[in-house]
C-alpha atoms as a PDB file:
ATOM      1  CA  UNK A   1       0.000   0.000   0.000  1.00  0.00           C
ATOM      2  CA  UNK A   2       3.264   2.252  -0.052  1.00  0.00           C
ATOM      3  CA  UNK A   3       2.914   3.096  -3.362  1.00  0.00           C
ATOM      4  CA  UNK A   4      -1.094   4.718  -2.484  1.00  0.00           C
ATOM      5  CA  UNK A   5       0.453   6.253   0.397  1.00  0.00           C
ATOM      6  CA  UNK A   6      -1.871   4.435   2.634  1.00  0.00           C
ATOM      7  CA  UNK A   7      -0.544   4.050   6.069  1.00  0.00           C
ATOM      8  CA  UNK A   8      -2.941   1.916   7.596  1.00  0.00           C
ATOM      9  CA  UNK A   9      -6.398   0.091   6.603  1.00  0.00           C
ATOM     10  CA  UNK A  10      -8.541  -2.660   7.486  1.00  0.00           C
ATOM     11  CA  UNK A  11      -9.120  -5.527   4.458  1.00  0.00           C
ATOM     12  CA  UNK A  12     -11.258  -7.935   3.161  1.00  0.00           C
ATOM     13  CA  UNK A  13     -10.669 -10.127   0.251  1.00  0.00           C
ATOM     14  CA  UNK A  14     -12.786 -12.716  -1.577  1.00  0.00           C
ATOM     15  CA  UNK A  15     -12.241 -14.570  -4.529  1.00  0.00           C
ATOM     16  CA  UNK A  16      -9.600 -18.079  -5.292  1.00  0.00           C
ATOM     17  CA  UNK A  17      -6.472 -18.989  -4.100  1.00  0.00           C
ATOM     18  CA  UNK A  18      -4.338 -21.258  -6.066  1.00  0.00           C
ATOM     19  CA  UNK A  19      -3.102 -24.970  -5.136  1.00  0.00           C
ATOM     20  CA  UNK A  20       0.573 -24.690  -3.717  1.00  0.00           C
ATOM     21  CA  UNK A  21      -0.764 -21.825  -1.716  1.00  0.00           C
ATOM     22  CA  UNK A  22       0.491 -21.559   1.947  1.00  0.00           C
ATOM     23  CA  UNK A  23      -0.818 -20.581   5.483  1.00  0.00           C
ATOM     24  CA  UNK A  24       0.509 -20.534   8.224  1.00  0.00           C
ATOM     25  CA  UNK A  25      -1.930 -22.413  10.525  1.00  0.00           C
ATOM     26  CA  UNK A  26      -0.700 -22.268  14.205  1.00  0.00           C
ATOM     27  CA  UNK A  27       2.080 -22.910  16.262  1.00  0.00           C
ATOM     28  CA  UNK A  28       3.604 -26.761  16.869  1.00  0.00           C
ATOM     29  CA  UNK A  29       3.021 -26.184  20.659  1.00  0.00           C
ATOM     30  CA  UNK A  30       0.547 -23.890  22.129  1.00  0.00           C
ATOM     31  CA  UNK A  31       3.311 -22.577  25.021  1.00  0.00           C
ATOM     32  CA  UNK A  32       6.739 -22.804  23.978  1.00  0.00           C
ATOM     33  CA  UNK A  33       9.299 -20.826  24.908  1.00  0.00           C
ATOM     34  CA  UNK A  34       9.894 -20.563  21.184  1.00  0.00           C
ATOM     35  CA  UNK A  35       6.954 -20.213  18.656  1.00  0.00           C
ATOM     36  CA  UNK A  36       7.408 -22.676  15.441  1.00  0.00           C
ATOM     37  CA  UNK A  37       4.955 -22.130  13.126  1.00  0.00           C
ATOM     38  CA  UNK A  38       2.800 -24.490  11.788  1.00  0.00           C
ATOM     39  CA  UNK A  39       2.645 -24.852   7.975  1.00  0.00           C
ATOM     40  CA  UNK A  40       0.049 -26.090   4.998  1.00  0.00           C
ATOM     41  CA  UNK A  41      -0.103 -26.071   1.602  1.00  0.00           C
ATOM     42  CA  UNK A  42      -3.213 -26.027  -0.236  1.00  0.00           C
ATOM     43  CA  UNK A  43      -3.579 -28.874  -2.475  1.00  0.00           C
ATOM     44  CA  UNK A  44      -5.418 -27.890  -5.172  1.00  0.00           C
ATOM     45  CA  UNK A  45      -7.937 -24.215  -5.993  1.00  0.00           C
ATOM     46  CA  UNK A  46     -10.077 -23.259  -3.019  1.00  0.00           C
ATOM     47  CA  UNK A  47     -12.196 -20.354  -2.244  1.00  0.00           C
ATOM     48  CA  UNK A  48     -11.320 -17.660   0.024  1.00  0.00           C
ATOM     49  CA  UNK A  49     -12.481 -15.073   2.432  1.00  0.00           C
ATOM     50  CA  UNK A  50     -10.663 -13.375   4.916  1.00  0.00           C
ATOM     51  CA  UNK A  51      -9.786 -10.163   6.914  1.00  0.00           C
ATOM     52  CA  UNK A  52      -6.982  -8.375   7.966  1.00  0.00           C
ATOM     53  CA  UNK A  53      -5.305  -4.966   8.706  1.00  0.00           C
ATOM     54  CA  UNK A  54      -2.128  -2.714   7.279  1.00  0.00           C
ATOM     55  CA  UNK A  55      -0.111  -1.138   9.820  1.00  0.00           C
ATOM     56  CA  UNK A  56       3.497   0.478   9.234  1.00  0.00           C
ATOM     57  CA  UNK A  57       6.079  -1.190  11.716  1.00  0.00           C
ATOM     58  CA  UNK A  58       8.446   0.828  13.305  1.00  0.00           C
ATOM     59  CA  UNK A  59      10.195   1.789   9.780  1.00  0.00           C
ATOM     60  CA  UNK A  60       7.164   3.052   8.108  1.00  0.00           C
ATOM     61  CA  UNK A  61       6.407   0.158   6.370  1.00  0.00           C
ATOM     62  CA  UNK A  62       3.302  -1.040   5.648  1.00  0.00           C
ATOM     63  CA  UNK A  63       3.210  -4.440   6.948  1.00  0.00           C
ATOM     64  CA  UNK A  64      -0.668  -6.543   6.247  1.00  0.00           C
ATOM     65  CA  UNK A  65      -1.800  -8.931   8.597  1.00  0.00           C
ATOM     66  CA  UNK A  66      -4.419 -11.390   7.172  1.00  0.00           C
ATOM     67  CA  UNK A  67      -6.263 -14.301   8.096  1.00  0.00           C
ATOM     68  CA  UNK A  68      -8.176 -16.285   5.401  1.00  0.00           C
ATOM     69  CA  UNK A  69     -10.357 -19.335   5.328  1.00  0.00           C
ATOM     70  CA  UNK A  70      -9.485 -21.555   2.080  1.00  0.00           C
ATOM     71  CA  UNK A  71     -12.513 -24.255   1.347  1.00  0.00           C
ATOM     72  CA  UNK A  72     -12.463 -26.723  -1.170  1.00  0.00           C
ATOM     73  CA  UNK A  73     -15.742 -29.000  -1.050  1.00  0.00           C
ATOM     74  CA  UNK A  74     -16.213 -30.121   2.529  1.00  0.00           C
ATOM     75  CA  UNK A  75     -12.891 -29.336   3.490  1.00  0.00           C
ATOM     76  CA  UNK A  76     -11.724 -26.011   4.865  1.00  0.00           C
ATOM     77  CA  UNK A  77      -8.624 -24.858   6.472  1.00  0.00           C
ATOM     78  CA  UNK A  78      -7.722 -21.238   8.234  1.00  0.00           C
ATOM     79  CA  UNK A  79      -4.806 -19.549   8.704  1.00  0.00           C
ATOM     80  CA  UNK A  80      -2.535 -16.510   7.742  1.00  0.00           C
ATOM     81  CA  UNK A  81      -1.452 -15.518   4.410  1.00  0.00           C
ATOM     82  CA  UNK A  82       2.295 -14.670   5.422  1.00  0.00           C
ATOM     83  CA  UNK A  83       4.117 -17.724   3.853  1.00  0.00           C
ATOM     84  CA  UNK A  84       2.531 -16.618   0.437  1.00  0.00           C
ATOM     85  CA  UNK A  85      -1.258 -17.093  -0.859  1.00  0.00           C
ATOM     86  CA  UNK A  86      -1.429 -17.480  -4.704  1.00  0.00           C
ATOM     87  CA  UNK A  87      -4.452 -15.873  -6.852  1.00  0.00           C
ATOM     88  CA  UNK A  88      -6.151 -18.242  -8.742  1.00  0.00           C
ATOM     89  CA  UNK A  89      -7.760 -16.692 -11.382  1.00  0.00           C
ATOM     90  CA  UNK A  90      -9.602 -13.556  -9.294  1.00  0.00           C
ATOM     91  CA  UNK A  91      -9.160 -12.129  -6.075  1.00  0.00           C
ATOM     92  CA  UNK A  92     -10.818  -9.017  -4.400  1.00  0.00           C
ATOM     93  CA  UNK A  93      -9.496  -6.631  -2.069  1.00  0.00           C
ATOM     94  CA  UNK A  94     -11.638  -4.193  -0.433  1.00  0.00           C
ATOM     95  CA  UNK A  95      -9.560  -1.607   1.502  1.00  0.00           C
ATOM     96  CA  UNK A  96     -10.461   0.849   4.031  1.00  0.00           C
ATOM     97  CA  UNK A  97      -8.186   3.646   4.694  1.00  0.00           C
ATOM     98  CA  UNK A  98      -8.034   4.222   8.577  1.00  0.00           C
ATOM     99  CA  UNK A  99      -6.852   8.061   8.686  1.00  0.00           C
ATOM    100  CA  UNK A 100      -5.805   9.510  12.038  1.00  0.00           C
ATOM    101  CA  UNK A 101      -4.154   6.791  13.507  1.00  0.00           C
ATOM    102  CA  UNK A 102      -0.761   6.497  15.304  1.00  0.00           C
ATOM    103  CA  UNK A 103      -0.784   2.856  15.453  1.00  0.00           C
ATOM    104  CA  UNK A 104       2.466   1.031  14.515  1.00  0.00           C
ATOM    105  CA  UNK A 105       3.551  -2.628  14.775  1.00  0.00           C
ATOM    106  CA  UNK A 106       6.632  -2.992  17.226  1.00  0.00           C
ATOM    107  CA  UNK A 107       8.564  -5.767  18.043  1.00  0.00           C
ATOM    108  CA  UNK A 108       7.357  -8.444  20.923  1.00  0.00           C
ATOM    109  CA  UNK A 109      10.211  -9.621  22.618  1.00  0.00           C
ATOM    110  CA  UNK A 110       8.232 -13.068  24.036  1.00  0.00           C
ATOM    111  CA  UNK A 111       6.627 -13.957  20.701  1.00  0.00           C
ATOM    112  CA  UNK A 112       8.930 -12.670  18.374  1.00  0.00           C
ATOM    113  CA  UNK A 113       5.684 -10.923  16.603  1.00  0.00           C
ATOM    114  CA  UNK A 114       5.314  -7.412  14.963  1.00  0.00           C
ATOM    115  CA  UNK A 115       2.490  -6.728  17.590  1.00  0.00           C
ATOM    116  CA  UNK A 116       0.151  -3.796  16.841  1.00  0.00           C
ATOM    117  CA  UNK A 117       0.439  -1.069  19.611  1.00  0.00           C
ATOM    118  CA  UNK A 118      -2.233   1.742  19.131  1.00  0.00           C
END
């Protein structure tokens, strides 16, 4: 969103994500000291809907946080987009602009997570 100067924004998006797609879908234990994340890769096409939020971290840069669920059939899996979600064919992205908003994503020394701090 750099390049539309938008600093922050809440999202929704609709549409396909490709097979080979890949979500992160929790940690391996829920309280570790350290957090190793969970992968899974989509198999095959599935539809998507999900929300999420831009923030700048402590640079200025817009970093997007984004949960989606994928659903293929009867099968559905949900998780976050940060390992790399693939368009199928169409995806769309409806984003707000939040305007007057100091919020910023700092580092979290426990989790190791860009936390937002308002």
């Amino acid at each position: 969103m750099a390049a539309q100067n938008i600093r922050a924004a809440s999202v929704i998006i609709v549409g396909g994500a490709d097979g080979g797609s890949r979500l992160v879908v929790g940690p391996t234990e829920s309280r570790a000291d350290t957090i190793v994340p969970m992968e899974h890769v989509l198999g095959d096409v599935a539809e998507i809907s999900g929300a999420g939020t831009i923030f700048p971290n402590e640079e200025g840069k817009p970093v997007l946080h984004m949960h989606i669920a994928c659903g293929r059939q009867a099968d559905t899996v949900t998780g976050c987009v940060r390992k790399g979600v693939k368009v199928w064919h169409v995806m769309e992205a409806v984003v707000q602009e939040l305007t007057d908003t100091s919020a910023v994503r700092r580092p979290d020394a426990t989790t190791g997570f860009e936390l937002l701090e308002p």
